[in-house]
C-alpha atoms as a PDB file:
ATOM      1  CA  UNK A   1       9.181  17.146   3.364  1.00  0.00           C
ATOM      2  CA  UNK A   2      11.402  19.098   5.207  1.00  0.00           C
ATOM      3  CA  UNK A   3      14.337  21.220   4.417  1.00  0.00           C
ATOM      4  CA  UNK A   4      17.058  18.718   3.762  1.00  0.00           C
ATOM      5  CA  UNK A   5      14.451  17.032   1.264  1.00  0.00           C
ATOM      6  CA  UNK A   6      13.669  13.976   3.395  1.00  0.00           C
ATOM      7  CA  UNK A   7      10.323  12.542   3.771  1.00  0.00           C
ATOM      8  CA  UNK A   8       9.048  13.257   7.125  1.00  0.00           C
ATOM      9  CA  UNK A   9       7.898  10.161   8.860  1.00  0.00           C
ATOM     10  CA  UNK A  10       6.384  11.697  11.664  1.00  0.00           C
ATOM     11  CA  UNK A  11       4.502  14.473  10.147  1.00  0.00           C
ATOM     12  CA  UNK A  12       3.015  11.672   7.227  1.00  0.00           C
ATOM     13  CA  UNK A  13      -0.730  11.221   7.837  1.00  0.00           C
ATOM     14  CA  UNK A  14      -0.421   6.652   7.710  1.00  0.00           C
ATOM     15  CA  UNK A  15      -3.322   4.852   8.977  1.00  0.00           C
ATOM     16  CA  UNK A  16      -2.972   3.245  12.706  1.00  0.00           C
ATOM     17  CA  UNK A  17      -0.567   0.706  12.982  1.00  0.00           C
ATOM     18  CA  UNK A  18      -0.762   0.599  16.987  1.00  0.00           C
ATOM     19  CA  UNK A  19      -0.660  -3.872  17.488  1.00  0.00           C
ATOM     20  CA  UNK A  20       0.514  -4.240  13.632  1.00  0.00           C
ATOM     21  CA  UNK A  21       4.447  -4.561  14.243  1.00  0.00           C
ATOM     22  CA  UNK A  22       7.415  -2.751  12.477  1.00  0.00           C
ATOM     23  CA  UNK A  23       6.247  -0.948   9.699  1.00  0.00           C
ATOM     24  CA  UNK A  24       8.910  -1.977   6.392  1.00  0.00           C
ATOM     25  CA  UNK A  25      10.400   0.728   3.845  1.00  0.00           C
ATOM     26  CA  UNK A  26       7.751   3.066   2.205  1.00  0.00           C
ATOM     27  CA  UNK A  27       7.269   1.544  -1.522  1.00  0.00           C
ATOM     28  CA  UNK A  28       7.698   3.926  -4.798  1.00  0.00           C
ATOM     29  CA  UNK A  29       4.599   4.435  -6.220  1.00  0.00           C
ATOM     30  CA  UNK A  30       5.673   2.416  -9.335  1.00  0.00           C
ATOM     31  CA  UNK A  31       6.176  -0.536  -7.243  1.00  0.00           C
ATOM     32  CA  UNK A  32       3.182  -0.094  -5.327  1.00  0.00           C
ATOM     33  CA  UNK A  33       1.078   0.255  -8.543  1.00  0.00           C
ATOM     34  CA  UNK A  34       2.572  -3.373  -9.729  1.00  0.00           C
ATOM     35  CA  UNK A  35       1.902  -4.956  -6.525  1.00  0.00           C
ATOM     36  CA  UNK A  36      -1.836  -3.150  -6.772  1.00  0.00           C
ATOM     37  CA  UNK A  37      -2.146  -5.253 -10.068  1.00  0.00           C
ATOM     38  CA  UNK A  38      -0.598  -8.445  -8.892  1.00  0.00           C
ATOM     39  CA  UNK A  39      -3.166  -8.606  -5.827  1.00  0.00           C
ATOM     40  CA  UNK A  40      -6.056  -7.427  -8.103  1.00  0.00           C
ATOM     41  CA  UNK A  41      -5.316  -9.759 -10.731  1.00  0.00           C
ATOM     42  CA  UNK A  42      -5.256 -12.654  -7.719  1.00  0.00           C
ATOM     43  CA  UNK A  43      -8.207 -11.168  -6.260  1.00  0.00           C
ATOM     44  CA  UNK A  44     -10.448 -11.675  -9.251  1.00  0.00           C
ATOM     45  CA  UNK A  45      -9.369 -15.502  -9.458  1.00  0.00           C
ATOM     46  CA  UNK A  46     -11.487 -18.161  -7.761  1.00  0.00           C
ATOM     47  CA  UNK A  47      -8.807 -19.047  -4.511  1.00  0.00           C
ATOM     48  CA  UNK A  48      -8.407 -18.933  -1.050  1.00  0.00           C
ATOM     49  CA  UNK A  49      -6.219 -15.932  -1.251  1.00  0.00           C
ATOM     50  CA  UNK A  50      -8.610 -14.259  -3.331  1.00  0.00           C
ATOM     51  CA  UNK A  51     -10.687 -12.815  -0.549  1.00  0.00           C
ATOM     52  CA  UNK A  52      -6.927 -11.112   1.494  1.00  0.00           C
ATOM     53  CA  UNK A  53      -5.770 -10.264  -2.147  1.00  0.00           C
ATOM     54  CA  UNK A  54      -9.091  -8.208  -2.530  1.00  0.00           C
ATOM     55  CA  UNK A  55      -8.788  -6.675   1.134  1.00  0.00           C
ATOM     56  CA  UNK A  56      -5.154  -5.664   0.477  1.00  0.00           C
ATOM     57  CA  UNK A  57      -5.851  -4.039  -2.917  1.00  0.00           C
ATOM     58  CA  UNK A  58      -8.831  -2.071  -1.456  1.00  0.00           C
ATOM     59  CA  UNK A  59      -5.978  -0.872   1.288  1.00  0.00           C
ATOM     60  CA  UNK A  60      -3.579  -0.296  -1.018  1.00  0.00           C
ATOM     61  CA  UNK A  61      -5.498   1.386  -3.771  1.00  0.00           C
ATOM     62  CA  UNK A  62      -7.146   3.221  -1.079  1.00  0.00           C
ATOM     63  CA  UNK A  63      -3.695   4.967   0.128  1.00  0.00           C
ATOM     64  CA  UNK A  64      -1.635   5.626  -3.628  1.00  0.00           C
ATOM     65  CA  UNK A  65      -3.007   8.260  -6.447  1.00  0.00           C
ATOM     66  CA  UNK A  66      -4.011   6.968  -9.843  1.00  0.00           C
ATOM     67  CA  UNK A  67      -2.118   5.494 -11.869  1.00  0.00           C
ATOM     68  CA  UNK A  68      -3.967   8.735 -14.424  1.00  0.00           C
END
């Protein structure tokens, strides 16, 4: 952070996002721990989105501390 309290964006270590497209608002960390649950609970059902709800939580769960 720097002085005035803001979150640096330019100084934050995010993965590549070079060919992705605009990147949206950063998430709180509650919200990204629901949406972890919501793609892990879809990612353990037998669907077609099971196998990018599994890919997304790996991503996700990869880049937010515990929940612990």
């Amino acid at each position: 952070m720097d002085d005035d309290g803001l979150f640096d964006l330019q100084a934050a270590d995010f993965a590549p996002s070079e060919g992705t497209g605009p990147r949206l608002a950063l998430l709180t960390l509650e919200e990204a721990h629901d949406l972890l649950r919501l793609l892990t609970t879809i990612a353990q059902q037998d669907g077609p989105l099971s196998p990018e709800a599994d890919r997304l939580a790996k991503e996700i769960a990869a880049r937010i501390p515990s929940e612990n």
